[in-house]
N, C-alpha and C. Protein backbone atom coordinates (compact mmCIF):
# COMPACT_ATOMS: atom_id res chain seq x y z
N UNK A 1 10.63 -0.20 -3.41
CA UNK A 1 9.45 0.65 -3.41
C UNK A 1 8.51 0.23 -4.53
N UNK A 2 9.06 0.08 -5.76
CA UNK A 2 8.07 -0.93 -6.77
C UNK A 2 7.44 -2.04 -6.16
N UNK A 3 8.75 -2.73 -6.13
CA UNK A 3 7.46 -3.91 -5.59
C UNK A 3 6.79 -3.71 -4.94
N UNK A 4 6.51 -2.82 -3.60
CA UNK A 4 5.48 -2.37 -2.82
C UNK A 4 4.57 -1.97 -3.73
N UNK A 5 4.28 -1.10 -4.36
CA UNK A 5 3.53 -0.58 -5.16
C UNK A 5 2.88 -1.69 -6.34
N UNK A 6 3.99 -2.64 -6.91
CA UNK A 6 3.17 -3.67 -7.67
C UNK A 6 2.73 -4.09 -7.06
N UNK A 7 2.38 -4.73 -5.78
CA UNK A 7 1.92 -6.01 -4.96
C UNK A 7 0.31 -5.07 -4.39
N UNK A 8 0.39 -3.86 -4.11
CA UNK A 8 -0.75 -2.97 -4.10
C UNK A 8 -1.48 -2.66 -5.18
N UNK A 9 -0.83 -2.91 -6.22
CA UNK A 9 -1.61 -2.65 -7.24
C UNK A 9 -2.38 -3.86 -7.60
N UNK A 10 -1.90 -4.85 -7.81
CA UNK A 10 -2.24 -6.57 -7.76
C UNK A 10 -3.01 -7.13 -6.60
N UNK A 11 -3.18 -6.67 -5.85
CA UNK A 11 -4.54 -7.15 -4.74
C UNK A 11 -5.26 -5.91 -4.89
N UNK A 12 -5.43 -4.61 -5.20
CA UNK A 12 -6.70 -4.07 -5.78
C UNK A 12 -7.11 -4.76 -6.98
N UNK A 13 -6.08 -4.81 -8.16
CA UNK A 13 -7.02 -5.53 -9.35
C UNK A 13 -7.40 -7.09 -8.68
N UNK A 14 -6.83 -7.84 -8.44
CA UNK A 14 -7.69 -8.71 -7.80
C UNK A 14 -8.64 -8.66 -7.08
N UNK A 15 -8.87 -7.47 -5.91
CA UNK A 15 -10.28 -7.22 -5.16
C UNK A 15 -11.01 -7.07 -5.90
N UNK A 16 -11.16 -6.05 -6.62
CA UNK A 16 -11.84 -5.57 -7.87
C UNK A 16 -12.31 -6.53 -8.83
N UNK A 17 -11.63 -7.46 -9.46
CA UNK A 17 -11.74 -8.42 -9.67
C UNK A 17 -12.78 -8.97 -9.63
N UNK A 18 -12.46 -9.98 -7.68
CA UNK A 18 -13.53 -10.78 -7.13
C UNK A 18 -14.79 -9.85 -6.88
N UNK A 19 -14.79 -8.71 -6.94
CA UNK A 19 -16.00 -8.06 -6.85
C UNK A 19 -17.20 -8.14 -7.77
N UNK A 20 -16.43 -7.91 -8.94
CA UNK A 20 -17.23 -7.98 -9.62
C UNK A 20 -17.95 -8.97 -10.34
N UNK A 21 -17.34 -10.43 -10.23
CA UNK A 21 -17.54 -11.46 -10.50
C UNK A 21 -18.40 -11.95 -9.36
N UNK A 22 -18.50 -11.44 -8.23
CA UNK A 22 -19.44 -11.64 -6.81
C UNK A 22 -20.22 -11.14 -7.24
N UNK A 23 -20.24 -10.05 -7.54
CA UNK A 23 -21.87 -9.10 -8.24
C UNK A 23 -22.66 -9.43 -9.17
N UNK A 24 -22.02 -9.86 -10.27
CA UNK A 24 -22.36 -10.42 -11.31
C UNK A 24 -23.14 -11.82 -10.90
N UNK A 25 -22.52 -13.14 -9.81
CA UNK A 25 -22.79 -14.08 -9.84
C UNK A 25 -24.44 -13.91 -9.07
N UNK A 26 -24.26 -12.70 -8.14
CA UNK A 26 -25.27 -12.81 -7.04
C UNK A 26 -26.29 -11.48 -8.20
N UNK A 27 -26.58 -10.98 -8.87
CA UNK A 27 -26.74 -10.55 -9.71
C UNK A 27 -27.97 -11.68 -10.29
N UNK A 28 -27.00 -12.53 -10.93
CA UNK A 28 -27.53 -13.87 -11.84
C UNK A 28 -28.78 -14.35 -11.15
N UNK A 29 -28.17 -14.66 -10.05
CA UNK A 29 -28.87 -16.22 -9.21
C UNK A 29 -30.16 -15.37 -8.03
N UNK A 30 -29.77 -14.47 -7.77
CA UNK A 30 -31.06 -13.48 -6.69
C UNK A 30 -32.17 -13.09 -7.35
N UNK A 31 -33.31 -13.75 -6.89
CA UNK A 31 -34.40 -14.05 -7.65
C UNK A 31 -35.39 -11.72 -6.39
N UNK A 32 -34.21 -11.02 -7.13
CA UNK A 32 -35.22 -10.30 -6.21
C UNK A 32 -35.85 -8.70 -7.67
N UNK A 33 -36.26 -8.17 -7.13
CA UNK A 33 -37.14 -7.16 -8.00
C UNK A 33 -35.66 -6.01 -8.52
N UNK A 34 -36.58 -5.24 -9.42
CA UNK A 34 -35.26 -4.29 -9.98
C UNK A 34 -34.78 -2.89 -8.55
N UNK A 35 -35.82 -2.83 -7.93
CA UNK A 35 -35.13 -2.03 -6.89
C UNK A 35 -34.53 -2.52 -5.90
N UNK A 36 -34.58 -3.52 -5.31
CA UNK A 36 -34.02 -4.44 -4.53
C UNK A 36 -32.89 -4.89 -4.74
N UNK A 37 -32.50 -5.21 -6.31
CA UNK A 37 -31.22 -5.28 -7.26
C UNK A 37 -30.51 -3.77 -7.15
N UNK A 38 -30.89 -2.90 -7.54
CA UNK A 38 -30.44 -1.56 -7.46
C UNK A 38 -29.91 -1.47 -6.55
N UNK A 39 -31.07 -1.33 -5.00
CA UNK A 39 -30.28 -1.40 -3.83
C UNK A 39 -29.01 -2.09 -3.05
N UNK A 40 -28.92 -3.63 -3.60
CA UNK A 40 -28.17 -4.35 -3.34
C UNK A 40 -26.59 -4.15 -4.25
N UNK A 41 -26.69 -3.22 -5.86
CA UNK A 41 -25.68 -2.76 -6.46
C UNK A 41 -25.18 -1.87 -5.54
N UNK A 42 -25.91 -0.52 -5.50
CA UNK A 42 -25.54 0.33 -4.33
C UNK A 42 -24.73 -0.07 -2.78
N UNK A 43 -24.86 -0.84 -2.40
CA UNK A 43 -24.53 -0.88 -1.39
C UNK A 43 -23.28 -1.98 -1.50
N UNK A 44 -22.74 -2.87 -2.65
CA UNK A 44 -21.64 -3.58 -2.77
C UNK A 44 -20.80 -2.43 -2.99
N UNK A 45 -21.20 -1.49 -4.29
CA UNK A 45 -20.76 -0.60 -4.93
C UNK A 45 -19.77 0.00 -3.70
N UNK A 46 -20.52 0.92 -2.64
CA UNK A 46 -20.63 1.37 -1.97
C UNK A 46 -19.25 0.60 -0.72
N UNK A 47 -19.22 -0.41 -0.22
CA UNK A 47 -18.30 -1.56 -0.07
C UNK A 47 -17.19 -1.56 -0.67
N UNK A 48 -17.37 -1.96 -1.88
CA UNK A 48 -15.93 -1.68 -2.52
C UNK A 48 -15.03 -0.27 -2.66
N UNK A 49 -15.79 0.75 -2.42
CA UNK A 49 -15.38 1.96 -2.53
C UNK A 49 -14.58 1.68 -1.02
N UNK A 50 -14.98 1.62 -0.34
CA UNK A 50 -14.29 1.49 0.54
C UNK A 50 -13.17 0.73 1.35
N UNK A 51 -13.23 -0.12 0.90
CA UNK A 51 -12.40 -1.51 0.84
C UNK A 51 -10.99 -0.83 0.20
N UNK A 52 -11.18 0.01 -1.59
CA UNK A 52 -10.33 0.12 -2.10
C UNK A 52 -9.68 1.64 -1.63
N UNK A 53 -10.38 2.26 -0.72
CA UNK A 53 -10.38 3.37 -0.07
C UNK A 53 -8.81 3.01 1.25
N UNK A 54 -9.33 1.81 1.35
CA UNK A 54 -8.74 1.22 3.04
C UNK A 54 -7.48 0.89 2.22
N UNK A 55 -7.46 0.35 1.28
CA UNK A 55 -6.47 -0.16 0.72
C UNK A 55 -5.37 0.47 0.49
N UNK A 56 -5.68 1.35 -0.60
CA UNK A 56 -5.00 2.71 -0.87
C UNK A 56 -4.46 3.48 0.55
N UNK A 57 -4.78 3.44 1.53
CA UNK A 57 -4.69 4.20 2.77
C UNK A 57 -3.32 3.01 3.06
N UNK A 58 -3.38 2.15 3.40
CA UNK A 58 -2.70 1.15 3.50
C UNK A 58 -1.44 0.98 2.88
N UNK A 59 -1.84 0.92 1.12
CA UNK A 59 -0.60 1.76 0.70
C UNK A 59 0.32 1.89 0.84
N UNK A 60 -0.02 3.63 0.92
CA UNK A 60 0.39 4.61 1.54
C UNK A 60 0.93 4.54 2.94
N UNK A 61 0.60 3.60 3.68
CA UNK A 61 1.31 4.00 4.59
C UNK A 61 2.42 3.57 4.99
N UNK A 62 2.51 2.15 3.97
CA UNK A 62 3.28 1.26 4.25
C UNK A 62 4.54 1.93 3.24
N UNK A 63 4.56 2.65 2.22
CA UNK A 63 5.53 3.50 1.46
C UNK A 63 5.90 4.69 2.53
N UNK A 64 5.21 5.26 2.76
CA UNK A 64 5.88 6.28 4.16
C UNK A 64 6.63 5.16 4.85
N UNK A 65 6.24 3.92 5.27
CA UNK A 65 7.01 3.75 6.35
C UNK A 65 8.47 2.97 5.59
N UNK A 66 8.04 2.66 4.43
CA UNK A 66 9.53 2.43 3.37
C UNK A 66 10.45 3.70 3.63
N UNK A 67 9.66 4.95 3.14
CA UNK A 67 10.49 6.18 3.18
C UNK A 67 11.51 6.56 4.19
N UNK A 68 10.68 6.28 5.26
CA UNK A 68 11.37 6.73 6.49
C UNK A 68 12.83 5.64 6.54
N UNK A 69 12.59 4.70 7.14
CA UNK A 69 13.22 3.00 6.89
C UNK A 69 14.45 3.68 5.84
N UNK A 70 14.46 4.19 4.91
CA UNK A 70 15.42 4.08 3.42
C UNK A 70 15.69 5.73 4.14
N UNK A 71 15.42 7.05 4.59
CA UNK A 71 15.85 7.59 4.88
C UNK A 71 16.99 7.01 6.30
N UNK A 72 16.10 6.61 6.89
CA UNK A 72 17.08 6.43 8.08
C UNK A 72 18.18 6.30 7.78
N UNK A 73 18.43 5.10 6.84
CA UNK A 73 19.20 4.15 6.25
C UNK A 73 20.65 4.91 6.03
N UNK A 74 20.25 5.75 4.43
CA UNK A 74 21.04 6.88 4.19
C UNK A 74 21.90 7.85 5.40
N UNK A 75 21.05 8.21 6.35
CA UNK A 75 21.32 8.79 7.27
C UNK A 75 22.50 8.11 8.00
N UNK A 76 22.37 6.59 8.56
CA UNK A 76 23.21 6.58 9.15
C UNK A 76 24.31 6.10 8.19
N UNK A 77 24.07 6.06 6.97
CA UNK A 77 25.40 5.43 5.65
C UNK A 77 26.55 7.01 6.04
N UNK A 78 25.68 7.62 5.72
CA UNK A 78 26.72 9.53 6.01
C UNK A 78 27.00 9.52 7.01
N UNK A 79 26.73 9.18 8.10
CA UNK A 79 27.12 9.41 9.27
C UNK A 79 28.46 7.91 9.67
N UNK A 80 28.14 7.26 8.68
CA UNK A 80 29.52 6.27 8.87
C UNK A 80 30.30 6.80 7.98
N UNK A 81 30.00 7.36 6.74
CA UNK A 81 31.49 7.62 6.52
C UNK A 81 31.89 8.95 6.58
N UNK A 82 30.91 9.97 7.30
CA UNK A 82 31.86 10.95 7.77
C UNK A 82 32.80 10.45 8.95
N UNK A 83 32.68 9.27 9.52
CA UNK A 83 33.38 9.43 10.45
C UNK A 83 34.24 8.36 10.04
N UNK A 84 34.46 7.79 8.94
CA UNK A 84 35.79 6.85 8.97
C UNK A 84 36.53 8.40 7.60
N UNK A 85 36.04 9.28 7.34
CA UNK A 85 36.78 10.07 6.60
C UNK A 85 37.06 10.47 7.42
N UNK A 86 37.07 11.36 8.56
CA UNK A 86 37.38 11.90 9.79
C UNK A 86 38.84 11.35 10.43
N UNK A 87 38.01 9.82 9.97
CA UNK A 87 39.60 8.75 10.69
C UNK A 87 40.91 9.04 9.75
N UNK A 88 40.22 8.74 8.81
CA UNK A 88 41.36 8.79 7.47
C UNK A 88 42.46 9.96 8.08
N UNK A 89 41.46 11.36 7.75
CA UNK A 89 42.29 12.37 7.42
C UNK A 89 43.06 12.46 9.19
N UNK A 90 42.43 12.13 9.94
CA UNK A 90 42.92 12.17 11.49
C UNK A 90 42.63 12.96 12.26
N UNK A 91 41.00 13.69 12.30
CA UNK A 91 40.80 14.64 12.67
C UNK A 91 39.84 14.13 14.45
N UNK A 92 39.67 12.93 14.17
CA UNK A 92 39.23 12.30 15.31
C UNK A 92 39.58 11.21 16.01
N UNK A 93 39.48 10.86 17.11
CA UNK A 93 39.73 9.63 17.97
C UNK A 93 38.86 8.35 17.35
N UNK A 94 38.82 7.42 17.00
CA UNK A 94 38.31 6.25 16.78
C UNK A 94 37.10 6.08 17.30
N UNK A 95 36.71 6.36 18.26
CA UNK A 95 35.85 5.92 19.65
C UNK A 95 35.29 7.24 19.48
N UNK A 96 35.10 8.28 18.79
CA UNK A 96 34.19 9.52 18.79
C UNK A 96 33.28 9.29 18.24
């Protein structure tokens, strides 16, 4: 479950990252007016919010689907050894 979570955390700071170094570069080199700049902040801005929005969603969903996966798991671990304790003590047929 960490590593899920580090590896999500490490491609947001990397998105984030390249974002801002995209902004910055196109920033530099875009020969356009200060509202036009504004507008064009706004709307990366705006992009990345969402990107890291999708991400996070993503996540998340992929840890639910850990959860479940690692519940199951458990689930059927108890359910094997109630039934080789079952065997032990002799309270069941093998094949039950």
């Amino acid at each position: 479950m960490d590593e899920i979570q580090d590896e999500g955390s490490s491609r947001i700071a990397w998105f984030l990252t390249g974002a801002i170094i995209g902004a910055t570069v196109a920033i530099l080199y875009a020969p356009r007016s200060g509202k036009d700049t504004r507008q064009f902040l706004s709307d990366k801005t705006q992009q990345g919010k969402e990107a890291v929005s999708q991400t996070s969603r993503d996540v998340a969903d992929a840890g639910k689907e850990m959860f479940e996966r690692g519940r199951k798991l458990v689930e059927d671990a108890a359910d094997l050894f109630e039934r080789g304790r079952k065997l032990v003590r002799g309270d069941a047929h093998p094949d039950a």
